[in-house]
Protein backbone atom coordinates (compact mmCIF):
# COMPACT_ATOMS: atom_id res chain seq x y z
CA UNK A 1 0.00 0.00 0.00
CA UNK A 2 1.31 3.52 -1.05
CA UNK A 3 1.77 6.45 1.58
CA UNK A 4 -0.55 8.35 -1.44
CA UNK A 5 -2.95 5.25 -1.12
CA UNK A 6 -3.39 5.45 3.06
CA UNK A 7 -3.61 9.05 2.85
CA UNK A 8 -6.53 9.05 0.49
CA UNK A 9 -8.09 5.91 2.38
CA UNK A 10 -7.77 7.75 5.70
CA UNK A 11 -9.88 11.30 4.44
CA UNK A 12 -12.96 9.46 3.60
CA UNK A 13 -14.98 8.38 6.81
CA UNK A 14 -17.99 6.94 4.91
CA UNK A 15 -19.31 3.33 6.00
CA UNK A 16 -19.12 0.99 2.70
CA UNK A 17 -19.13 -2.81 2.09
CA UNK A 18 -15.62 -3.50 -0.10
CA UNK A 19 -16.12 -5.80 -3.15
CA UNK A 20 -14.01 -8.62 -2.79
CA UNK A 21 -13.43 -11.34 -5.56
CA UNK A 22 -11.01 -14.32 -4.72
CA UNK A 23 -9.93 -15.78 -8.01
CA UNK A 24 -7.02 -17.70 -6.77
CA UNK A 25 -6.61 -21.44 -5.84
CA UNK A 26 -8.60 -23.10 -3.42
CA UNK A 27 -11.19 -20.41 -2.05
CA UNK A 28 -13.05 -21.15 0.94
CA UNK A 29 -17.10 -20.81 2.00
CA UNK A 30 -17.70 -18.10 4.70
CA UNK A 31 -20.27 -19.33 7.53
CA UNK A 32 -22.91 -17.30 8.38
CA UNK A 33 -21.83 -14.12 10.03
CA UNK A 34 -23.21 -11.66 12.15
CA UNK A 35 -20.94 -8.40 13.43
CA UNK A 36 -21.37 -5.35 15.01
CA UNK A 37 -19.76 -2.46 16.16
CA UNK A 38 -18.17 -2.05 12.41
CA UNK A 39 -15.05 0.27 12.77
CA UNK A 40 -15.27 3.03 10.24
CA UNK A 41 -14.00 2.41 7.09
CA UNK A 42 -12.88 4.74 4.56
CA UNK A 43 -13.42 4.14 0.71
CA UNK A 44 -11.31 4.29 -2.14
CA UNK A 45 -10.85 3.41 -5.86
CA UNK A 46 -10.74 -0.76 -6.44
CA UNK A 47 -7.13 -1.73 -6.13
CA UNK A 48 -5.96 -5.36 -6.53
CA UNK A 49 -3.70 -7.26 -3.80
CA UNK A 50 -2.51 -10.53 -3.59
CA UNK A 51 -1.73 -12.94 -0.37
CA UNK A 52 1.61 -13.18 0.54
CA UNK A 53 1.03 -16.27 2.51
CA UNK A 54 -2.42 -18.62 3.51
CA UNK A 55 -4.50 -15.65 5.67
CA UNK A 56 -7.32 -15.38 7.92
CA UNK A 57 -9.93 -13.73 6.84
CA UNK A 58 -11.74 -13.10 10.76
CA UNK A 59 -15.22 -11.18 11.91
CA UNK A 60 -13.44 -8.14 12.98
CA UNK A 61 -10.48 -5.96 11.92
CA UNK A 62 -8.05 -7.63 14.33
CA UNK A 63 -6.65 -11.04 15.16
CA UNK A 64 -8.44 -11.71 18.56
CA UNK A 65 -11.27 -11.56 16.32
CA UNK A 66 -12.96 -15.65 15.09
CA UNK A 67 -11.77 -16.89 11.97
CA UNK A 68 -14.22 -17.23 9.47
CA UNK A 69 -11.86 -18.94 6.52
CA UNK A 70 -8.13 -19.27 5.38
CA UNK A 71 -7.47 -18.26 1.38
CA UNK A 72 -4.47 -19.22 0.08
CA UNK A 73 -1.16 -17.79 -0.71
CA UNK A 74 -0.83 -16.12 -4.17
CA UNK A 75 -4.94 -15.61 -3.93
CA UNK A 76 -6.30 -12.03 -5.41
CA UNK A 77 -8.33 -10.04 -3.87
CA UNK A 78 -10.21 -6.80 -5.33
CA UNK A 79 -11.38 -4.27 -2.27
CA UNK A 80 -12.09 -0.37 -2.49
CA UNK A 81 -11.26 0.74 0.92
CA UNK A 82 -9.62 0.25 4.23
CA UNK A 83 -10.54 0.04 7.89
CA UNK A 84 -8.44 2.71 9.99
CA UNK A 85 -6.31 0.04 11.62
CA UNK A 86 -4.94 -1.20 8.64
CA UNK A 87 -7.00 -3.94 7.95
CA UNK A 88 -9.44 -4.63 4.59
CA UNK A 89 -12.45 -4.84 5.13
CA UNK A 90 -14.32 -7.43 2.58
CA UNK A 91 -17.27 -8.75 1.52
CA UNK A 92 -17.96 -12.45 -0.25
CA UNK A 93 -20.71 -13.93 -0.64
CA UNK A 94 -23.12 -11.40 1.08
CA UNK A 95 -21.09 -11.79 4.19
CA UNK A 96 -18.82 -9.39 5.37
CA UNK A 97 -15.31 -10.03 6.53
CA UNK A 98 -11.94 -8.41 7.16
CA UNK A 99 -8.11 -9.36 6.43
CA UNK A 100 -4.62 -7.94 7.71
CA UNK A 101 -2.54 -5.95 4.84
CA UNK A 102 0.25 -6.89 6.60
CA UNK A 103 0.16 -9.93 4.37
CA UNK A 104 -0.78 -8.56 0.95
CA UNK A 105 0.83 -6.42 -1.40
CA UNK A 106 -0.57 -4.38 -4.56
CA UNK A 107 -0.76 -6.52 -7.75
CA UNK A 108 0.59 -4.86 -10.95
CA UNK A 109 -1.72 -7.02 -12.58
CA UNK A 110 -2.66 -9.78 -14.70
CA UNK A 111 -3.67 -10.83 -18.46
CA UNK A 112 -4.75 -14.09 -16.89
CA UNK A 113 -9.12 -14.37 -17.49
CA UNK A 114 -10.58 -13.90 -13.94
CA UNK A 115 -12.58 -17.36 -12.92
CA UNK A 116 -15.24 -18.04 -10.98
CA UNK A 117 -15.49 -21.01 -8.71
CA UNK A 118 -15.86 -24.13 -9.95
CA UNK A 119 -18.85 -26.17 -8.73
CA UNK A 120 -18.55 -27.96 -5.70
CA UNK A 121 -19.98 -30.94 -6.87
CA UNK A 122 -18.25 -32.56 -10.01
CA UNK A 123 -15.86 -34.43 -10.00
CA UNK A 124 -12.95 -33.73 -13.40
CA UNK A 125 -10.71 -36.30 -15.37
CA UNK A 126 -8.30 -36.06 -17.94
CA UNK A 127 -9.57 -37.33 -20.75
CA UNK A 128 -6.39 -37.04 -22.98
CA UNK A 129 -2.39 -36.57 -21.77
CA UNK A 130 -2.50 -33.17 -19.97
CA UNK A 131 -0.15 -30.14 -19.71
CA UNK A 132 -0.54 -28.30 -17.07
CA UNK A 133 0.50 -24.42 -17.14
CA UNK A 134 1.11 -21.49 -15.47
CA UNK A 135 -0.95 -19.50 -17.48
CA UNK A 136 -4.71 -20.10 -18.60
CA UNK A 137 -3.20 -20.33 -22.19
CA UNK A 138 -0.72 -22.53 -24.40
CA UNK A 139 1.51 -19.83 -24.08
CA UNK A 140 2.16 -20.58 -20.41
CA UNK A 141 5.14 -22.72 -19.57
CA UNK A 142 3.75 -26.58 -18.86
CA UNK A 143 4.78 -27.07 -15.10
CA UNK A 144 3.98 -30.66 -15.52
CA UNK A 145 1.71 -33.50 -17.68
CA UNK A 146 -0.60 -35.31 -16.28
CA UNK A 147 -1.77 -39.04 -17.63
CA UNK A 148 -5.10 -39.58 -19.12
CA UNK A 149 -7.35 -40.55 -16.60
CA UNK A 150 -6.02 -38.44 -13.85
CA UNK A 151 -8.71 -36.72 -11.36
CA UNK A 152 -8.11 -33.11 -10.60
CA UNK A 153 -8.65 -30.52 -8.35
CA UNK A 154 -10.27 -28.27 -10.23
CA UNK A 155 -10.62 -24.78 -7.91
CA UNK A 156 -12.04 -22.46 -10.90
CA UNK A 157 -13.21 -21.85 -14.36
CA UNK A 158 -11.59 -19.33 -16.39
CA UNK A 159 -13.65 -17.45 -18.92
CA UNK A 160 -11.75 -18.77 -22.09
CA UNK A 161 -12.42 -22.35 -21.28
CA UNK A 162 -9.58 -23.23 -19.07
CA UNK A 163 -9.85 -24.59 -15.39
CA UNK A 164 -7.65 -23.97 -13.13
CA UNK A 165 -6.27 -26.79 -10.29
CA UNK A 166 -4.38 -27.42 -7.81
CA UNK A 167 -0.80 -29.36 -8.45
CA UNK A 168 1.28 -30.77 -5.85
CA UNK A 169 0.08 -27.80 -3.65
CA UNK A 170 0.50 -25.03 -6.74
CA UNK A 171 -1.74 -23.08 -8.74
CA UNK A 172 -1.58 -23.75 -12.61
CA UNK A 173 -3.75 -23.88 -15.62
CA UNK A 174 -5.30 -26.83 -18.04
CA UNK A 175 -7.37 -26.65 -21.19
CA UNK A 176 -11.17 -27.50 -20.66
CA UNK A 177 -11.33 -29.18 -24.23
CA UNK A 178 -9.33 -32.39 -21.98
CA UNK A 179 -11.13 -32.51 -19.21
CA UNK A 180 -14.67 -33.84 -18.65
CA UNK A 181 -16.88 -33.31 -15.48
CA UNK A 182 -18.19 -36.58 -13.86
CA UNK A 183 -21.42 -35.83 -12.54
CA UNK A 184 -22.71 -37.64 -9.70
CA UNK A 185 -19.60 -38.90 -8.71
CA UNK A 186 -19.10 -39.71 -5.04
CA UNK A 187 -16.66 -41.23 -2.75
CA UNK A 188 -18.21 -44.54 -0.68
CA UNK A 189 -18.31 -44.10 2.96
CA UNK A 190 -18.10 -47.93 2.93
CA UNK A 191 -15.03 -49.38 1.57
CA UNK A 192 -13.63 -51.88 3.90
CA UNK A 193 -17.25 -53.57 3.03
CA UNK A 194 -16.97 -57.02 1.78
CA UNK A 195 -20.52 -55.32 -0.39
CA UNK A 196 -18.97 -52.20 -1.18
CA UNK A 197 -20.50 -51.17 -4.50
CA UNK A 198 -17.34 -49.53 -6.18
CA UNK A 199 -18.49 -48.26 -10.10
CA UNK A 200 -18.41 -45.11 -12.31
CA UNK A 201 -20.80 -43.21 -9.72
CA UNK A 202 -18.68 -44.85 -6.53
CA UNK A 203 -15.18 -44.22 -5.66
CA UNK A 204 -13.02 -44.95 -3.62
CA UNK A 205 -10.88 -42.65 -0.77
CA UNK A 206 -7.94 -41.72 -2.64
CA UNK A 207 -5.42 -44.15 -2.92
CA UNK A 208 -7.19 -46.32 -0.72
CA UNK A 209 -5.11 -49.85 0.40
CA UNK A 210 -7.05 -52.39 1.97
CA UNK A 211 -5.98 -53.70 5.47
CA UNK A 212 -5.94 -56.93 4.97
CA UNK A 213 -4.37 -57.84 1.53
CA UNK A 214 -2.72 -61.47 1.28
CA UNK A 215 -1.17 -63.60 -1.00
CA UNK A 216 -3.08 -66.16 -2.73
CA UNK A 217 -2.81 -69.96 -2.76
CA UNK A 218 -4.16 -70.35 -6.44
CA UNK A 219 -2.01 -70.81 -9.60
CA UNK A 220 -1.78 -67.49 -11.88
CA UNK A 221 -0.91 -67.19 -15.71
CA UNK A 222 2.68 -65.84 -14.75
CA UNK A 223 4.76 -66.86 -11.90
CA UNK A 224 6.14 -63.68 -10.32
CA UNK A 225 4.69 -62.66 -6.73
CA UNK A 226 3.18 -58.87 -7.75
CA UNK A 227 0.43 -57.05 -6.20
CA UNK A 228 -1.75 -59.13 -9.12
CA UNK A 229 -1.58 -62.08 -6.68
CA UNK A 230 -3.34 -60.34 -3.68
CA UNK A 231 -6.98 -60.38 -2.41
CA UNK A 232 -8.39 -59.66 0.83
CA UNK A 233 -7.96 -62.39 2.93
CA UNK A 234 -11.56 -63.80 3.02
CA UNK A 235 -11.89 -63.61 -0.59
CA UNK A 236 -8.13 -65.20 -1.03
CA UNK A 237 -9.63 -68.06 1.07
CA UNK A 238 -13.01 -68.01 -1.14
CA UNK A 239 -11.17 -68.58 -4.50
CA UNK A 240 -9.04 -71.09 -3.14
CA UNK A 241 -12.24 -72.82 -2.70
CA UNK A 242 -14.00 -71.77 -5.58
CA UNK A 243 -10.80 -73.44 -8.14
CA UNK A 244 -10.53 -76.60 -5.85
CA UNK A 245 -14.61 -77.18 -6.30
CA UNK A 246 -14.51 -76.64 -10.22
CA UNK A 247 -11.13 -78.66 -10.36
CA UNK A 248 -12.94 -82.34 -9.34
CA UNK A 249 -15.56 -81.40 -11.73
CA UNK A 250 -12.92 -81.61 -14.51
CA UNK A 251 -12.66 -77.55 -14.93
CA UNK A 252 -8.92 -76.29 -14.49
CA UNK A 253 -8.86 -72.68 -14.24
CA UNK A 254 -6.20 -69.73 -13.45
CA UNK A 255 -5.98 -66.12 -11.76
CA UNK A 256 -5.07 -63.55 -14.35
CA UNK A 257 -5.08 -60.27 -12.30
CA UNK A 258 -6.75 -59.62 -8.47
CA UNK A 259 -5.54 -56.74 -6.82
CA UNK A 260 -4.25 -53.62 -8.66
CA UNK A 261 -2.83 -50.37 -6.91
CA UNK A 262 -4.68 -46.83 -7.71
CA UNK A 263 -1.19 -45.92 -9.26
CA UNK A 264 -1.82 -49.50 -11.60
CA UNK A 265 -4.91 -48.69 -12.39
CA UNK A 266 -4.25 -45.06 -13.44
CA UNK A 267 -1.22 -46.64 -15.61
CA UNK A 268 -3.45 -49.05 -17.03
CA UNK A 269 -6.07 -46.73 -17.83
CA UNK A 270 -4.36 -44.43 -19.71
CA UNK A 271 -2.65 -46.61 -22.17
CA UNK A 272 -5.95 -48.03 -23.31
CA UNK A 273 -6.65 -44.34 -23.75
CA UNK A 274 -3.75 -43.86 -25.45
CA UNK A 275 -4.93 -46.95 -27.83
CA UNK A 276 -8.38 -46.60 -28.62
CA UNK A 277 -9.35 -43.17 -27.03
CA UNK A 278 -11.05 -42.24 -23.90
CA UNK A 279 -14.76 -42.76 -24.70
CA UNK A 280 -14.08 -46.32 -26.17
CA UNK A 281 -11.95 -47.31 -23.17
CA UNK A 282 -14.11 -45.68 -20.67
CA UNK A 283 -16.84 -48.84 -21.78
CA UNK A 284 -14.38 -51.88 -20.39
CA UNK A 285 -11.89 -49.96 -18.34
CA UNK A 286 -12.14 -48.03 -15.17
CA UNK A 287 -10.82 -44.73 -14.22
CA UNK A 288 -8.73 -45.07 -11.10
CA UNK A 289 -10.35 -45.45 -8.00
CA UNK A 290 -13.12 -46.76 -9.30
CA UNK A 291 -11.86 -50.32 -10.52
CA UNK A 292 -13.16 -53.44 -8.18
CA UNK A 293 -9.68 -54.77 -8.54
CA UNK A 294 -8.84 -51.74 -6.31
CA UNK A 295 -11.05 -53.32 -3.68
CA UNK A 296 -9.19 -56.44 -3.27
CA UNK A 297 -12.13 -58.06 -4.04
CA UNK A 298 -12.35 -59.12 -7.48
CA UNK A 299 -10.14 -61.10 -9.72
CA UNK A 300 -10.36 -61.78 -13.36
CA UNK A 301 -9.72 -65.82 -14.45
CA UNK A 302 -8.94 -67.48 -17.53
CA UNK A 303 -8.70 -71.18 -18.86
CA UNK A 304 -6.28 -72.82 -17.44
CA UNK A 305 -4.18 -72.89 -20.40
CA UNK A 306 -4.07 -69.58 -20.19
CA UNK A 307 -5.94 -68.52 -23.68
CA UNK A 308 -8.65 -66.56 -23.90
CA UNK A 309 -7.40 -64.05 -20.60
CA UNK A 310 -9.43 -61.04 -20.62
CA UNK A 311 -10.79 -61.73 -23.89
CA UNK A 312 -14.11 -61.62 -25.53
CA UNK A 313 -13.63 -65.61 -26.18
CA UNK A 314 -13.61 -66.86 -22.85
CA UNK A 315 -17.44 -66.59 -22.86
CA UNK A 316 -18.74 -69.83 -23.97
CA UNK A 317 -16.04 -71.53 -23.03
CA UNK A 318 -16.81 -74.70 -20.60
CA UNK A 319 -15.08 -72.79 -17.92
CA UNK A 320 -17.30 -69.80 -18.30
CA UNK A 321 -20.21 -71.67 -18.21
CA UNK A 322 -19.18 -73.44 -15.03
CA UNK A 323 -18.30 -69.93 -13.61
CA UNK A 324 -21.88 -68.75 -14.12
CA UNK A 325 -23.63 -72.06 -12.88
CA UNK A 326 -21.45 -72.28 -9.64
CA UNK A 327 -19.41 -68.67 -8.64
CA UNK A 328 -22.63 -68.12 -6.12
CA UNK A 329 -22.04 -71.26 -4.44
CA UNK A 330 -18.65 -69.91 -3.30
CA UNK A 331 -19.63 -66.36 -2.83
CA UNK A 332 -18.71 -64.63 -6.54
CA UNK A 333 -20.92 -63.02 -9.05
CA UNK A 334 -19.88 -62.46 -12.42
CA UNK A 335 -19.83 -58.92 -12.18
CA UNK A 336 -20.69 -57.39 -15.48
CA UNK A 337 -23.06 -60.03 -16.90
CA UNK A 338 -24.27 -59.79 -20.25
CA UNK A 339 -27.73 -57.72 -21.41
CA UNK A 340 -26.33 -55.20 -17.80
CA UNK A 341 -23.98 -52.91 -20.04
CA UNK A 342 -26.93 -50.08 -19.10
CA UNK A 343 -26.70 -50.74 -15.64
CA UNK A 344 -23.19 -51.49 -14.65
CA UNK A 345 -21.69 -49.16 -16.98
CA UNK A 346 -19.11 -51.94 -18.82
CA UNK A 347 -19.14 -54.81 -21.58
CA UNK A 348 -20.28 -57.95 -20.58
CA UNK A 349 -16.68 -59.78 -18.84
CA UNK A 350 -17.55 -63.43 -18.35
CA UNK A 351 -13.81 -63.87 -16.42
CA UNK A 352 -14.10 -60.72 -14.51
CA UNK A 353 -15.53 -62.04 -10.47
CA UNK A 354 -16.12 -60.07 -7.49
CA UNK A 355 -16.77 -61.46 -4.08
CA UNK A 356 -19.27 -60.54 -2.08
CA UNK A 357 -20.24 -63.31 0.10
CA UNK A 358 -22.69 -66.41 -0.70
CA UNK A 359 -25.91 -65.00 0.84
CA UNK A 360 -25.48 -61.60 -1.50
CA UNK A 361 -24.06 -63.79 -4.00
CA UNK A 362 -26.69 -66.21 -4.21
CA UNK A 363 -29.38 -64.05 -3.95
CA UNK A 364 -27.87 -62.11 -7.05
CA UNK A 365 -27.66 -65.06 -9.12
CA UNK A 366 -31.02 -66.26 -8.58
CA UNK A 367 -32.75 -62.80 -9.42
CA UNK A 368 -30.09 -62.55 -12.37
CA UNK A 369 -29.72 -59.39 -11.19
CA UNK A 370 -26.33 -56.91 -10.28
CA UNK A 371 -25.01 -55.68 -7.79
CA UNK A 372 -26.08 -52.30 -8.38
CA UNK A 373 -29.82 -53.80 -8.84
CA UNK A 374 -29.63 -55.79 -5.69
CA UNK A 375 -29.00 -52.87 -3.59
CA UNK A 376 -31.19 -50.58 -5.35
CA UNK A 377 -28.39 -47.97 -6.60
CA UNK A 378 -26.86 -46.33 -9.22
């Protein structure tokens, strides 16, 4: 603040609410306020500042006052006057606030479009490999790329189309024509549920592990020990079962891939968009944290001499027919059954099983229902 600036802010006396527009990263929602005994403030042309560190923005112009949110470092703010203690006083929202200028400084400025917030609600994803820049515009530098399939933190819109997110705790810029909102997305409350429903409306907590991951006991198409060979320990002991039943009936079968990692699945995801685009790989793979092999629960099988793995002509096949007559008995559903693309969201996957118990799992087979049916959700 200029000595010009507090001079001219210190000759007016009138009363006025300051406009005050937060287009930085990360803004927060002021609670409901109520204050009194408003110090008088004096008014002057809008001037710009920007937060020289994360600040308080209280109910009165000091710091023994409550604190009714923290903005961010780097954030602008737009007032048009000063209290006569040095502090702003601002206004978001309809609510009325005040921050200390000891931690802002004038802004000389910015060709950067203003946003507004971004809604609360949705939930972004890469749908192509993503720069990511300091600047809504390709003439930004890129501070990093991102892999298709990557969620973001989208704080803002910017009027030319780009969003801007939050980075490894920085501020920077990506193009909207990449990114796609997912509405209705939601993170399950549930997910050390042997019935968790995990699916393109249900995710996961990020980077979610589950507790109580073990090896398995069954025979695999490859012969390293890799995450691939994990379940959750009552489904580990469930499959076990489930290949020692169908082996005396004269049906030899093996794993192909259980448990997979968020950072595996995001890997994975992204070179099938890389191959064949997001919308077409979006219909038989998941974005990450939001695959059932993330659960620990689910495993995908294959003939046991290893043909047909995670391909369209395993159905038919005397071992997927077995599968579909018997999976219940053990406590697996085929997952994404055929004539349920609507419902479940993927391609019918004959080899693709998912534990969830025998009563659940024999209930489901004898409705020929899904999952998503047998709990009544999307």
């Amino acid at each position: 603040m200029t000595e010009v600036n507090k001079q001219r802010f210190y000759k007016k006396l009138a009363v006025t609410g300051l406009a005050f527009t937060l287009v930085g990263a990360g803004t927060l929602g002021l609670h409901s306020l109520n204050f009194t005994g408003e110090p008088t403030v004096a008014s002057a042309a809008a001037e710009t500042y920007t937060t020289t560190a994360n600040l308080n923005i209280r109910s009165g112009p000091s710091t023994s006052n409550a604190i009714i949110a923290t903005v961010k470092q780097g954030t602008q703010l737009t007032s048009t006057g000063q209290a006569a203690n040095g502090w702003l006083k601002v206004s978001y929202q309809g609510k009325t606030g005040y921050v200390s200028t000891q931690y802002v400084k004038e802004s000389t400025g910015s060709s950067e479009p203003a946003p507004a917030p971004a809604p609360a609600a949705s939930v972004y994803v890469a749908t192509a490999n993503l720069n990511v820049r300091t600047t809504a515009s390709t003439s930004g530098a890129v501070m990093a790329t991102l892999k298709a399939g990557t969620q973001l933190d989208v704080t803002a819109k910017a009027a030319n189309g780009w969003l801007k997110i939050t980075y490894q705790g920085k501020a920077g810029y990506v193009s909207g024509q990449y990114v796609r909102a997912l509405a209705g997305m939601k993170v399950v409350s549930n997910p050390e549920s042997i019935q968790v429903v995990v699916n393109k409306q249900n995710k996961l907590p990020e980077n979610y592990v589950p507790k109580d991951l073990v090896y398995t006991t069954i025979p695999f198409t490859f012969k390293e020990q890799t995450e691939k060979k994990k379940m959750r320990s009552e489904a580990a002991a469930a499959i076990a079962q489930l290949f020692a039943g169908a082996k005396k009936q004269g049906v030899t079968l093996l794993g192909v891939s259980a448990y997979r990692s968020q950072a595996t699945q995001s890997a994975l995801f992204s070179s099938y968009v890389q191959r064949d685009g997001y919308d077409k790989a979006a219909t038989y793979s998941a974005l990450p944290g939001t695959s059932e092999h993330e659960t620990g629960l689910g495993i995908d099988v294959t003939k046991g001499d290893g043909t047909c793995a995670a391909q369209d002509c395993f159905g038919g096949t005397k071992e997927a027919t077995w599968l579909d007559a018997h999976a219940a008995e053990y406590g697996f559903i085929i997952r994404y059954p055929k004539g349920k693309e609507a419902v479940t969201g993927y391609k019918y996957e004959p080899w693709h099983l998912r534990y969830v118990g025998k009563p659940v799992a024999q209930a489901i087979k004898s409705k020929g229902i899904t999952l998503e049916e047998y709990y009544g959700i999307k």
